[in-house]
Protein backbone atom coordinates (compact mmCIF):
# COMPACT_ATOMS: atom_id res chain seq x y z
CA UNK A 1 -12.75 48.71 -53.62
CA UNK A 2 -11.30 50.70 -50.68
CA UNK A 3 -9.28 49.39 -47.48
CA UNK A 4 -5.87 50.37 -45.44
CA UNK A 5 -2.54 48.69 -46.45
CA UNK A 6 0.20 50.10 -44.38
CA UNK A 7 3.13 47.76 -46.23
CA UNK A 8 3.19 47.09 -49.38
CA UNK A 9 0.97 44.49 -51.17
CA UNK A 10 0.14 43.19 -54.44
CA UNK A 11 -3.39 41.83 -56.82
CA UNK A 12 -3.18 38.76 -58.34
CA UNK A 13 -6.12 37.36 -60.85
CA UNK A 14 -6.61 33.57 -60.30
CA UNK A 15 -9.44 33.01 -62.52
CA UNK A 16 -11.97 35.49 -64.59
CA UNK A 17 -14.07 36.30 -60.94
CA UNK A 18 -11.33 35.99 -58.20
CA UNK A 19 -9.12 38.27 -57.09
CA UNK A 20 -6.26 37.70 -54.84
CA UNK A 21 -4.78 39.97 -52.11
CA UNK A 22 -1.06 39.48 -51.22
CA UNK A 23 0.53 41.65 -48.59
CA UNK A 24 4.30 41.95 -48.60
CA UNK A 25 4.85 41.21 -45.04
CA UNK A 26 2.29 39.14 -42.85
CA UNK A 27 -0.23 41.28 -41.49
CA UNK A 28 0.39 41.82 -36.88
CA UNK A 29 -1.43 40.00 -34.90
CA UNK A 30 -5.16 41.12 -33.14
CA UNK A 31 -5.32 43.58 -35.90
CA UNK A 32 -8.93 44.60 -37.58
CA UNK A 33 -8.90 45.40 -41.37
CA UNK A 34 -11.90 46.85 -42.91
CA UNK A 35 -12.62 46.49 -46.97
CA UNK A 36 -15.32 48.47 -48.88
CA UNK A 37 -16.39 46.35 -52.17
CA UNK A 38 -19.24 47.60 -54.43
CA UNK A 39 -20.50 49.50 -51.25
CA UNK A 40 -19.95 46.43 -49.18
CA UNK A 41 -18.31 46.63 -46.08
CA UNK A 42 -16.40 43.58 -44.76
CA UNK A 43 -13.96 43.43 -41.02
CA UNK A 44 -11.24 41.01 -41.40
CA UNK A 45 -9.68 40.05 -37.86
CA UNK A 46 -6.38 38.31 -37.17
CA UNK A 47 -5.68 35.82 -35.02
CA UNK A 48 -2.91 35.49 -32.02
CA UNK A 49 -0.82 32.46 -32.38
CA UNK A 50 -0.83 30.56 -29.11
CA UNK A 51 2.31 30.90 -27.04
CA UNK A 52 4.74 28.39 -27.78
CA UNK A 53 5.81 27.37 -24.59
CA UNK A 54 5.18 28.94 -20.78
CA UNK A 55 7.03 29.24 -17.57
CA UNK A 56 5.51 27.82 -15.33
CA UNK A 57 4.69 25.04 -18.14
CA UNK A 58 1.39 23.79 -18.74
CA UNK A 59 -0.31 21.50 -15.71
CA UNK A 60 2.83 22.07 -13.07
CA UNK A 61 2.07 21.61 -9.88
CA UNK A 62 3.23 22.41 -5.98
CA UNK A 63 4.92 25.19 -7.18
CA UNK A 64 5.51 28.39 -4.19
CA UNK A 65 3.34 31.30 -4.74
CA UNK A 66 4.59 33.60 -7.92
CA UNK A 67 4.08 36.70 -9.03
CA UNK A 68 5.79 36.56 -12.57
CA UNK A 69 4.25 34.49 -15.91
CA UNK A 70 6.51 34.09 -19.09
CA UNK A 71 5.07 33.50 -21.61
CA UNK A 72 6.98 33.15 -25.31
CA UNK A 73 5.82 33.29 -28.62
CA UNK A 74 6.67 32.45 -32.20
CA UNK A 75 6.66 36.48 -33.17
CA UNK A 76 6.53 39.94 -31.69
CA UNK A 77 3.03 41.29 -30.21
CA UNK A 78 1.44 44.55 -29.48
CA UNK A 79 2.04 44.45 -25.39
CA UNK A 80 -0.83 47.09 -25.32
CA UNK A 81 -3.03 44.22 -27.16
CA UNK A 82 -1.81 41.14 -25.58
CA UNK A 83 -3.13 42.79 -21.94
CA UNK A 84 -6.11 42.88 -23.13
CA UNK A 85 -6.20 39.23 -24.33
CA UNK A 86 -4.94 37.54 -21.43
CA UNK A 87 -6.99 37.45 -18.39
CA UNK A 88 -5.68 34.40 -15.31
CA UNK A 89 -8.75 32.97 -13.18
CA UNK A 90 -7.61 31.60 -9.90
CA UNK A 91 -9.32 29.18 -8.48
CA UNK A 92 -8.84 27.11 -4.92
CA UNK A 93 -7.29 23.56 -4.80
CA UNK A 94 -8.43 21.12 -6.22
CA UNK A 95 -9.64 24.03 -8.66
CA UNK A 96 -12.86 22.14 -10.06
CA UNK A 97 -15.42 24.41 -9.47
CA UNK A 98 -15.17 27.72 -10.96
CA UNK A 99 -17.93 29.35 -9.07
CA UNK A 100 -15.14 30.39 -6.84
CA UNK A 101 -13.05 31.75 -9.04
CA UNK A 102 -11.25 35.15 -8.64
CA UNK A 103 -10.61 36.94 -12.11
CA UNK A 104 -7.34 39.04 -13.15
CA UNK A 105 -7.60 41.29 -16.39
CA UNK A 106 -4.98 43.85 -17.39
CA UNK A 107 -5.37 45.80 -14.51
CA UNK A 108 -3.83 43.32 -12.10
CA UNK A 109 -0.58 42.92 -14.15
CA UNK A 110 2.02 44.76 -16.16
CA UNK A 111 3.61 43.04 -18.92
CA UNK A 112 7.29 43.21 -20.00
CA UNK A 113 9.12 42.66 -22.81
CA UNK A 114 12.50 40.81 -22.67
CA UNK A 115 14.46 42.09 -25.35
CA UNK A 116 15.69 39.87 -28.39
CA UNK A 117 19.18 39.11 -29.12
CA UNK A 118 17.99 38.41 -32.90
CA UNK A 119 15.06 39.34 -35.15
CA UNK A 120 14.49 35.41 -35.90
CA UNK A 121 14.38 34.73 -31.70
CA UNK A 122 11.30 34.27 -30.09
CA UNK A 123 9.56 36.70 -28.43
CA UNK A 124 9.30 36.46 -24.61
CA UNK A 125 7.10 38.43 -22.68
CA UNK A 126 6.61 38.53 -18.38
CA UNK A 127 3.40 39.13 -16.52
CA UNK A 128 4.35 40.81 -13.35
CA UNK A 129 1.43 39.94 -10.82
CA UNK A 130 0.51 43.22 -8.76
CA UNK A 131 -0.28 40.19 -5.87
CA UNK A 132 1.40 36.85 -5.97
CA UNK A 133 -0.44 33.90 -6.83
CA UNK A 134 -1.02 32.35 -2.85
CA UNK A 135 -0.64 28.25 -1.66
CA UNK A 136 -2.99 26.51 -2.62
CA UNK A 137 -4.31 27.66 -5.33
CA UNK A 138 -4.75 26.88 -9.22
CA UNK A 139 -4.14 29.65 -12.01
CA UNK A 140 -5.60 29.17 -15.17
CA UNK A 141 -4.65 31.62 -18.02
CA UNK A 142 -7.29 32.59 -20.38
CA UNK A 143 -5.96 33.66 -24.31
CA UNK A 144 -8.42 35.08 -26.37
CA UNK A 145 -6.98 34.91 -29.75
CA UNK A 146 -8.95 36.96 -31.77
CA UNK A 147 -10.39 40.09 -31.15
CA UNK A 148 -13.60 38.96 -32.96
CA UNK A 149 -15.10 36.44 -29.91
CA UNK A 150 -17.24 34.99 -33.03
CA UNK A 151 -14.00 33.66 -34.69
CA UNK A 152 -12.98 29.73 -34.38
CA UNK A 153 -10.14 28.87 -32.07
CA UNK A 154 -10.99 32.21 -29.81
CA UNK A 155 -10.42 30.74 -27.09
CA UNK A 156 -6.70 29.26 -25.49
CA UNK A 157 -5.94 28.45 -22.10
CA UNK A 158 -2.87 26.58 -19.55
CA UNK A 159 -3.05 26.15 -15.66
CA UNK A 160 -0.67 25.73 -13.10
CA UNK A 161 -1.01 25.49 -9.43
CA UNK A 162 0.79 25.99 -6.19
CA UNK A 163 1.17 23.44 -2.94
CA UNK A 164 -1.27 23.09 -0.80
CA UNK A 165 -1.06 25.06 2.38
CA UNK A 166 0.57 22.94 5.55
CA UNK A 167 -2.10 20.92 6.59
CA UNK A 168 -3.02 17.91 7.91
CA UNK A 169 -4.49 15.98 4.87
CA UNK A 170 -5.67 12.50 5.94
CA UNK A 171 -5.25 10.62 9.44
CA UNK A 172 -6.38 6.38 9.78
CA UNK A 173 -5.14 2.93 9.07
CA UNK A 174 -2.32 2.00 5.25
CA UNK A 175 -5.33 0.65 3.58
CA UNK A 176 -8.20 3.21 5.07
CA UNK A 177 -7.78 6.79 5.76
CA UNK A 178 -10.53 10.11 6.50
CA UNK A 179 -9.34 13.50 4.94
CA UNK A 180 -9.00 16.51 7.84
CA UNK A 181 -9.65 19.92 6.89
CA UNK A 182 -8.31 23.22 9.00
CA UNK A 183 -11.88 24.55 9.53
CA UNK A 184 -12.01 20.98 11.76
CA UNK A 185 -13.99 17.57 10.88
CA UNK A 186 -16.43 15.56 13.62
CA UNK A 187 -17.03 12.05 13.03
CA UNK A 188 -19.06 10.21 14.47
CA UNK A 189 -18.58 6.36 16.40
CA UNK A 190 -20.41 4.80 13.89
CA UNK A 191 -17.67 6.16 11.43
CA UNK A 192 -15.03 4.49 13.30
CA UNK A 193 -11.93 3.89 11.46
CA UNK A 194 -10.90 0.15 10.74
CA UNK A 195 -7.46 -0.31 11.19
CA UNK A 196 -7.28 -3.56 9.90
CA UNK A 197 -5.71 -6.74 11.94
CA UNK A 198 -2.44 -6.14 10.82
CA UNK A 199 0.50 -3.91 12.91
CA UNK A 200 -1.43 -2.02 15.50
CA UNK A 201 -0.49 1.67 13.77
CA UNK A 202 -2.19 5.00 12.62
CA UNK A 203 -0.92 7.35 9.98
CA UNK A 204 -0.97 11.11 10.12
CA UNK A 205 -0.36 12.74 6.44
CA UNK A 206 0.68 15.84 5.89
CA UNK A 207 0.81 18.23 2.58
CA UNK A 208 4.39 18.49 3.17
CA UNK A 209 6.82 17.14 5.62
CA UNK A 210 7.24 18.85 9.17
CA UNK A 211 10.32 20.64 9.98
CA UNK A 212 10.27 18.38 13.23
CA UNK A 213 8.15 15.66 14.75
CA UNK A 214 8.96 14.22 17.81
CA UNK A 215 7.10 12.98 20.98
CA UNK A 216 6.37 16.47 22.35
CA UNK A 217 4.29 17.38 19.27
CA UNK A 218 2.58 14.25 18.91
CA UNK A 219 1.36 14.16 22.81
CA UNK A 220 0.48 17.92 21.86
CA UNK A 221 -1.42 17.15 18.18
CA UNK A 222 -2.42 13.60 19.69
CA UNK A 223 -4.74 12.89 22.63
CA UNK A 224 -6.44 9.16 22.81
CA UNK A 225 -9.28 8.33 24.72
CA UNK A 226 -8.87 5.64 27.01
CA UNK A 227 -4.86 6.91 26.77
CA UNK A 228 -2.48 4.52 25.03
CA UNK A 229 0.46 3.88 26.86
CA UNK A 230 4.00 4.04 24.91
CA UNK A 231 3.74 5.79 21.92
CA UNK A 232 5.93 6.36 19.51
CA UNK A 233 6.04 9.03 16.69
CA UNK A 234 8.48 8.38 13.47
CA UNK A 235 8.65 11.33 10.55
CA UNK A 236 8.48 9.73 7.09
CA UNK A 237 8.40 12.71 4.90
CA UNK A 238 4.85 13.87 4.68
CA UNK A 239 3.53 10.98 6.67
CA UNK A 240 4.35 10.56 10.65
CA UNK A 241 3.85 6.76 12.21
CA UNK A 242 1.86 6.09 14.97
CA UNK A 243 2.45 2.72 17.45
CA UNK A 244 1.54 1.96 20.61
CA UNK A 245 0.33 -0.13 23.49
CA UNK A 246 -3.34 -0.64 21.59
CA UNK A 247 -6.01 -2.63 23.03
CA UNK A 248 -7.81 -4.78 20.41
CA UNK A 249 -11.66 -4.65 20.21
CA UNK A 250 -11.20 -0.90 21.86
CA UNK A 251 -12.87 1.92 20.81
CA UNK A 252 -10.49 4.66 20.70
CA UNK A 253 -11.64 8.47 20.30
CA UNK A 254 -9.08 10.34 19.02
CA UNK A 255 -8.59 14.33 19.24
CA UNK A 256 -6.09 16.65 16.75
CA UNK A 257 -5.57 19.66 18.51
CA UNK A 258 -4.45 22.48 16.89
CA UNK A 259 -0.43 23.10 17.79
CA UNK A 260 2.67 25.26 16.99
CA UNK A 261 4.13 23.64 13.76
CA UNK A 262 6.00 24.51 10.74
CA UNK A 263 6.85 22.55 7.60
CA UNK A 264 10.53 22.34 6.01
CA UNK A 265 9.24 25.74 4.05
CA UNK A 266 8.87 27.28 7.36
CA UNK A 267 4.84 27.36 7.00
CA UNK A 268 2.91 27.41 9.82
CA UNK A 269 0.25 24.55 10.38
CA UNK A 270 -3.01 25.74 9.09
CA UNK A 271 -5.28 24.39 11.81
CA UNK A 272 -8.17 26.48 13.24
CA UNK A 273 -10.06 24.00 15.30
CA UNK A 274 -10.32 20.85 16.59
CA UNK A 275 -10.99 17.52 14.80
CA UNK A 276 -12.27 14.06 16.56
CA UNK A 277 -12.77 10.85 14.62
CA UNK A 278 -12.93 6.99 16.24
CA UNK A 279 -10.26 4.27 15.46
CA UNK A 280 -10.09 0.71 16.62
CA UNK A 281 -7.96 -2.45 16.00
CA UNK A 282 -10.10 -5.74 15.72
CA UNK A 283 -8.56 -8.71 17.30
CA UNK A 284 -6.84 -11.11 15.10
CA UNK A 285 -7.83 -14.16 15.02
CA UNK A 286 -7.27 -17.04 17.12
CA UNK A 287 -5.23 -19.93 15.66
CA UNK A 288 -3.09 -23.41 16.93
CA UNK A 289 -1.04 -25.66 14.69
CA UNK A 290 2.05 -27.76 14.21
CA UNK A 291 4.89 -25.87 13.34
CA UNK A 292 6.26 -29.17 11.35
CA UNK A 293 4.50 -32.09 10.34
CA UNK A 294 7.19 -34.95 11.89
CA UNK A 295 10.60 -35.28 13.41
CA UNK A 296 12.62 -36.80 15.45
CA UNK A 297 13.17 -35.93 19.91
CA UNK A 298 16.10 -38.09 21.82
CA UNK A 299 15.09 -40.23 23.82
CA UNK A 300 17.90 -39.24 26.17
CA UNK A 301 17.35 -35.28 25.89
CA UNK A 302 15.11 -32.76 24.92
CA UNK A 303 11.26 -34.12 23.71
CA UNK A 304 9.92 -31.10 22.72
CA UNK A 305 7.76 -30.40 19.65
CA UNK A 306 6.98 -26.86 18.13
CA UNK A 307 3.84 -25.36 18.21
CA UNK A 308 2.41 -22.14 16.69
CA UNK A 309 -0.51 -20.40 18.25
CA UNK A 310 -1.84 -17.30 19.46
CA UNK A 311 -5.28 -16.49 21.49
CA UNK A 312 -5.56 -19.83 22.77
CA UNK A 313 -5.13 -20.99 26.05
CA UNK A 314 -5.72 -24.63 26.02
CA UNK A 315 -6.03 -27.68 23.39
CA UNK A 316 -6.92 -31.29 23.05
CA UNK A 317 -3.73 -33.24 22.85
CA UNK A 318 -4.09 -37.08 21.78
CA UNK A 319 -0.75 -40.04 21.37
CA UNK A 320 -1.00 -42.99 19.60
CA UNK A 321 1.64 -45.47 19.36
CA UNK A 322 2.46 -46.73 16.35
CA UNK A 323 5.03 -49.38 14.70
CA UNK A 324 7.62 -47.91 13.34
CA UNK A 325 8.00 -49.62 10.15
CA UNK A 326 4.15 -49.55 9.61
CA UNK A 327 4.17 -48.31 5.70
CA UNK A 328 0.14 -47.02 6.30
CA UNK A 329 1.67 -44.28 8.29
CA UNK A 330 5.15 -43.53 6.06
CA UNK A 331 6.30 -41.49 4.47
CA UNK A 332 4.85 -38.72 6.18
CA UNK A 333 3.33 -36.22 4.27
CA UNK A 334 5.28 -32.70 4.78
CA UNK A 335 1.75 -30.96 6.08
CA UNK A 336 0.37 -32.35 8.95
CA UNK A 337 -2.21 -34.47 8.33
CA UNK A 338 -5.84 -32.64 9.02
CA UNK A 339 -8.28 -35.37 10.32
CA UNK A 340 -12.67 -34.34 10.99
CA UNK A 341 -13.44 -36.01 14.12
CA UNK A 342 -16.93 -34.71 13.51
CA UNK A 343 -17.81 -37.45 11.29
CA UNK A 344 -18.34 -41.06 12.34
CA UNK A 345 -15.22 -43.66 12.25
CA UNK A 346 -15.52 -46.41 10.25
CA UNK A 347 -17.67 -49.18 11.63
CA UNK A 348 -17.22 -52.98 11.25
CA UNK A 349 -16.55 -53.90 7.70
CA UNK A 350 -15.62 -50.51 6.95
CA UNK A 351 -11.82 -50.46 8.43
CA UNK A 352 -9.40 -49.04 5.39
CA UNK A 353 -6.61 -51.67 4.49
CA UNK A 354 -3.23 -51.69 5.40
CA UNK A 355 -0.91 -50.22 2.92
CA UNK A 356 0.92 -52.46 1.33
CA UNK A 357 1.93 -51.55 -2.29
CA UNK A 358 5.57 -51.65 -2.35
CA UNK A 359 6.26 -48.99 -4.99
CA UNK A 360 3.63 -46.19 -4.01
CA UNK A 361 3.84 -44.07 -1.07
CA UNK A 362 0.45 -43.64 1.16
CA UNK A 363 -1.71 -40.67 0.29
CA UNK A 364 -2.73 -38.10 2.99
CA UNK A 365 -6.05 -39.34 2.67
CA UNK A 366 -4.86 -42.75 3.33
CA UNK A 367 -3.08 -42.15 6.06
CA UNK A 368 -5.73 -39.65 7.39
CA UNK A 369 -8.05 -42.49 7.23
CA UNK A 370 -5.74 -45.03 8.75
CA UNK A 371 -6.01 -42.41 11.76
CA UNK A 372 -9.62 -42.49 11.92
CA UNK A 373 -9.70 -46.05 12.41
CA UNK A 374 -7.33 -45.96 15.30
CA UNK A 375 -9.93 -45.96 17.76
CA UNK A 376 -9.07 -44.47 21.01
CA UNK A 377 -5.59 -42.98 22.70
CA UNK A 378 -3.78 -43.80 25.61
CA UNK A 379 -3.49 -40.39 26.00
CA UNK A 380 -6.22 -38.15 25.89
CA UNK A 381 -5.89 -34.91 27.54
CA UNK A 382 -6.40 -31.05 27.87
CA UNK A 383 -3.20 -29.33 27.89
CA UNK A 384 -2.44 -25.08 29.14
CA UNK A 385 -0.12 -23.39 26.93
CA UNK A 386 2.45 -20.42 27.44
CA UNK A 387 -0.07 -18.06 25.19
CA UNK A 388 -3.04 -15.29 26.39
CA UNK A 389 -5.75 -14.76 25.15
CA UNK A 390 -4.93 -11.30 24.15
CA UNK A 391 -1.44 -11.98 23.66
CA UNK A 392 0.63 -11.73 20.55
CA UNK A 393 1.52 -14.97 18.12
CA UNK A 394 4.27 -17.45 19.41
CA UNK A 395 6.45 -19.72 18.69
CA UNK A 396 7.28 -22.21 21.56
CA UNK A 397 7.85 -26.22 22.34
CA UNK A 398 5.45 -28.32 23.88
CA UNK A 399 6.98 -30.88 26.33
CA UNK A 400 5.77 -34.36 24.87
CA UNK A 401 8.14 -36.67 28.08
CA UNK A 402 5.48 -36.41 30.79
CA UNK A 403 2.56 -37.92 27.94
CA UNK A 404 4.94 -40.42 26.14
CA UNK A 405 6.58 -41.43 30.07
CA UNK A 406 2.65 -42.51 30.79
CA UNK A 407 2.63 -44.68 27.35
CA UNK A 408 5.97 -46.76 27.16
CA UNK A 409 8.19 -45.62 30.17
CA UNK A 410 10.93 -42.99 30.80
CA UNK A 411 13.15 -42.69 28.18
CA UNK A 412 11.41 -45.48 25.96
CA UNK A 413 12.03 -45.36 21.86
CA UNK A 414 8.88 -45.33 20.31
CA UNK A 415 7.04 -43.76 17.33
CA UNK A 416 3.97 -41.93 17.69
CA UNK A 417 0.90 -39.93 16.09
CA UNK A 418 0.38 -36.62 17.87
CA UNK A 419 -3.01 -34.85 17.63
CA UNK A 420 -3.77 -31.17 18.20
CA UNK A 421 -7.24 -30.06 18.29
CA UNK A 422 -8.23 -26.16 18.77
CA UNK A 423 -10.59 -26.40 21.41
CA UNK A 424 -12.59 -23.35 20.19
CA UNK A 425 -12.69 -24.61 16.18
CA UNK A 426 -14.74 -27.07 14.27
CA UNK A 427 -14.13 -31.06 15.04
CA UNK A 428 -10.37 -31.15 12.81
CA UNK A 429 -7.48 -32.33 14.36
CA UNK A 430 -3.95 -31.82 13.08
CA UNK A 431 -1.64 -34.71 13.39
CA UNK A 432 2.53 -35.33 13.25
CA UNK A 433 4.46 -37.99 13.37
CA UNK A 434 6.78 -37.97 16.11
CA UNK A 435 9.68 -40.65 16.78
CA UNK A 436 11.70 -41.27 19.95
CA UNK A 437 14.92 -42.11 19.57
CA UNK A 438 18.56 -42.34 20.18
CA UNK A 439 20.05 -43.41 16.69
CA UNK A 440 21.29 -41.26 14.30
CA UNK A 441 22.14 -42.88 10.91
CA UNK A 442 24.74 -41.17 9.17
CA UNK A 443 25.62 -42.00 5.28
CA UNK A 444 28.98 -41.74 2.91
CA UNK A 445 28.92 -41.86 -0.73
CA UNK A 446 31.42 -43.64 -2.27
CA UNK A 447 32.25 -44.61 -5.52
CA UNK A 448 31.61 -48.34 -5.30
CA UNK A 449 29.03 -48.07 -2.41
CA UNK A 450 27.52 -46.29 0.27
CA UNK A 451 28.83 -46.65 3.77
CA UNK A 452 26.48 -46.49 6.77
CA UNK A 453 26.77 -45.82 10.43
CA UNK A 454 24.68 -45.37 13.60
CA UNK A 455 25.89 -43.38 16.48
CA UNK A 456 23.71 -42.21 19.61
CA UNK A 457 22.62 -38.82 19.79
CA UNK A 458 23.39 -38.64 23.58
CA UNK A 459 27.56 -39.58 23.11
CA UNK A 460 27.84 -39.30 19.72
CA UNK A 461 29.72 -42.66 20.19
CA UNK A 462 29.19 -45.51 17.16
CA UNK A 463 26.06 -47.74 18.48
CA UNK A 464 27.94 -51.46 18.44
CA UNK A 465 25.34 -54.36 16.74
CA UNK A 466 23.34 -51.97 14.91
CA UNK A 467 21.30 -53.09 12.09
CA UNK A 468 20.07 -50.80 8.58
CA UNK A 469 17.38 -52.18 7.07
CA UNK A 470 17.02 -50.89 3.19
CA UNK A 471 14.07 -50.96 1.04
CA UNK A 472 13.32 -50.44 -2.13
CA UNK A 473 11.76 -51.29 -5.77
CA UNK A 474 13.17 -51.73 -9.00
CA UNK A 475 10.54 -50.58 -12.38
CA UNK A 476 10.71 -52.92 -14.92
């Protein structure tokens, strides 16, 4: 048996045909060790331990460019060895394909040693980078751990990568966005971006925030086609906000220019051409309803009811009159009741019964067919509202006097059905229950009782003679 032991080291015997091999101290790291037995020649390698930790660490990200890797380990190496082992592949963001990849080997770095303060501390070692690793790229270092490439676990590796370079990322709508690239992107109309029915507003991202946005660069970045009048730019970090004056159901081409622009690192804007992409903003829908399902106007004041609309124009108003204690129509449901005027009323024979159970309330569908079986209004008409057709939603009170003035008189009490039917929708009409009055019941709790009293809603005075009728059941 022949072979090289530097240290010292000792046989050991385990059994009648093995022999065991004991150095004193462990052997180094990427060492080769050659034994001659019976003319046989064997090459022992060992292995490198993997670093124990890493500066950068292991899958950090948006870092600036560097031009220095620590990297530490459990015990001393060989620095003329460990050049050899390490070798960094840099590869552009996102970094998934490696065919274009750009390999450093020993030549491209110079490794130094930070000294220990004890033999038991780690060892720590620097790769200074002859070029700094640039934006946008990520680094992945390459261990070999054995000088043998045959040997198992030959192969060790941790990646890092710096921010992207100031660009524009991604420009559209919250919920639908194109990316932009600096060599410029085209799309085409039928691409157009939908930007959703919501908030008329576009998004620019950026890969980091601008040092300054204001109106001057976005009319510079920015140029829509037919213009938009009144836009308005607001920074929110990376992302800048886009409103205007926009048209719905417009076709808007829209043009990034390249501009003078630096990011809070004091990057430039990487931009080298042009890009033009399509936007457009459907129209919302159009819509009309009650905005409550009953209440009460004065008969002295005010006999306005609130409506809710937008994109509509005109609707198909309809009054009944009603009597005021009739139980078919109370209480009122607190959704206005929904009546299809599409289908047929009901004929002779067919009319629903009054309600008269005196401990159950009416059910919508009751009352909605209790409606159906009115027959036909003294009012019947097609009414202009305060809303465009492109306009925004509103809120705003529709003026009942001049319709319930033609039914019982000026300033008549009364209680009524009102029906609103969008003349553009299917055959439903939406009814409330409306009553005109000028009594206002007011109640006291007291311990033996409850005390009543009516007042009018024009003086607030106490109405003299009034009567309060109360109903109600008692379960058994």
């Amino acid at each position: 048996m022949a072979f090289f032991q530097p240290a010292a080291s000792a046989f050991r015997w385990l059994d009648a045909r093995t022999l065991q091999f004991r150095p004193a101290e462990p052997w180094p790291s990427l060492g080769r060790y050659t034994w001659t037995v019976q003319g046989r020649t064997f090459t022992l390698t060992t292995l490198m331990a993997a670093p124990t930790s890493t500066l950068p660490p292991d899958k950090t990200e948006g870092l600036d460019p560097l031009d220095e890797i620590t990297l530490v380990f459990a015990e001393p190496l060989d620095t003329n060895a460990l050049s050899r082992m390490v070798s960094i592949e840099l590869r552009p963001l996102p970094g998934l394909a490696d065919n274009a990849s750009r390999w450093l080997g020993g030549e491209d770095f110079q490794i130094k040693t930070i000294e220990r303060r004890t033999p038991s501390d780690e060892a720590r070692y620097v790769l200074a980078l002859k070029s700094a690793v640039p934006w946008g790229t990520k680094a992945i270092v390459h261990f070999r751990l054995s000088l043998d490439d045959q040997a198992d676990q030959s192969f060790h590796s941790f990646a890092f990568s710096t921010a992207e370079p100031f660009r524009i990322v991604t420009i559209g709508a919250r919920e639908r966005r194109y990316p932009i690239t600096p060599e410029g992107t085209q799309y085409t109309r039928e691409q157009a971006i939908d930007c959703g029915m919501d908030d008329a507003r576009l998004l620019i991202e950026f890969s980091s925030p601008p040092a300054a946005f204001g109106p001057l660069e976005g009319k510079n970045l920015l140029r829509f086609t037919p213009a938009v009048s009144n836009l308005s730019f607001q920074a929110h970090g990376k992302t800048i906000e886009i409103t205007g004056d926009f048209n719905r159901d417009t076709l808007y081409q829209l043009i990034l220019n390249p501009i003078r622009l630096r990011d809070i690192n004091g990057r430039p804007l990487e931009m080298r051409t042009k890009s033009v992409l399509y936007c457009y903003f459907p129209k919302k829908p159009a819509y009309l309803k009650w905005g409550a399902s009953q209440g009460i106007v004065e008969r002295f004041g005010p006999q306005t009811v609130p409506v809710e609309g937008r994109g509509q124009e005109r609707f198909d108003l309809r009054i009944h009159p009603i009597k005021p204690l009739d139980r078919s129509y109370w209480p009122f449901p607190d959704r206005p009741i929904i009546v299809d005027e599409s289908k047929r009323p009901p004929g002779p024979g067919e009319e629903p019964k009054p309600h008269t159970v005196a401990d159950a309330d009416p059910s919508p569908q009751d009352i909605a067919a209790q409606i159906s079986n009115l027959g036909s209004p003294p009012v019947s008409s097609i009414v202009t509202l305060p809303l465009r057709r492109e306009g925004k939603s509103a809120l705003f009170g529709l003026d009942l006097a001049p319709f319930l003035e033609t039914i019982g008189g000026k300033n008549q009490p009364g209680t009524y059905l009102v029906g609103l039917r969008n003349l553009s929708a299917n055959g439903n009409r939406s009814w409330m229950r409306v009553q005109v009055t000028d009594l206002c019941l007011t109640t006291v709790e007291e311990p033996a009782g409850v005390r009543f009293q009516v007042t009018s809603l024009r003086s607030g005075e106490p109405v003299a003679a009034a009567s309060v009728r109360v109903e109600g059941t008692q379960k058994q």
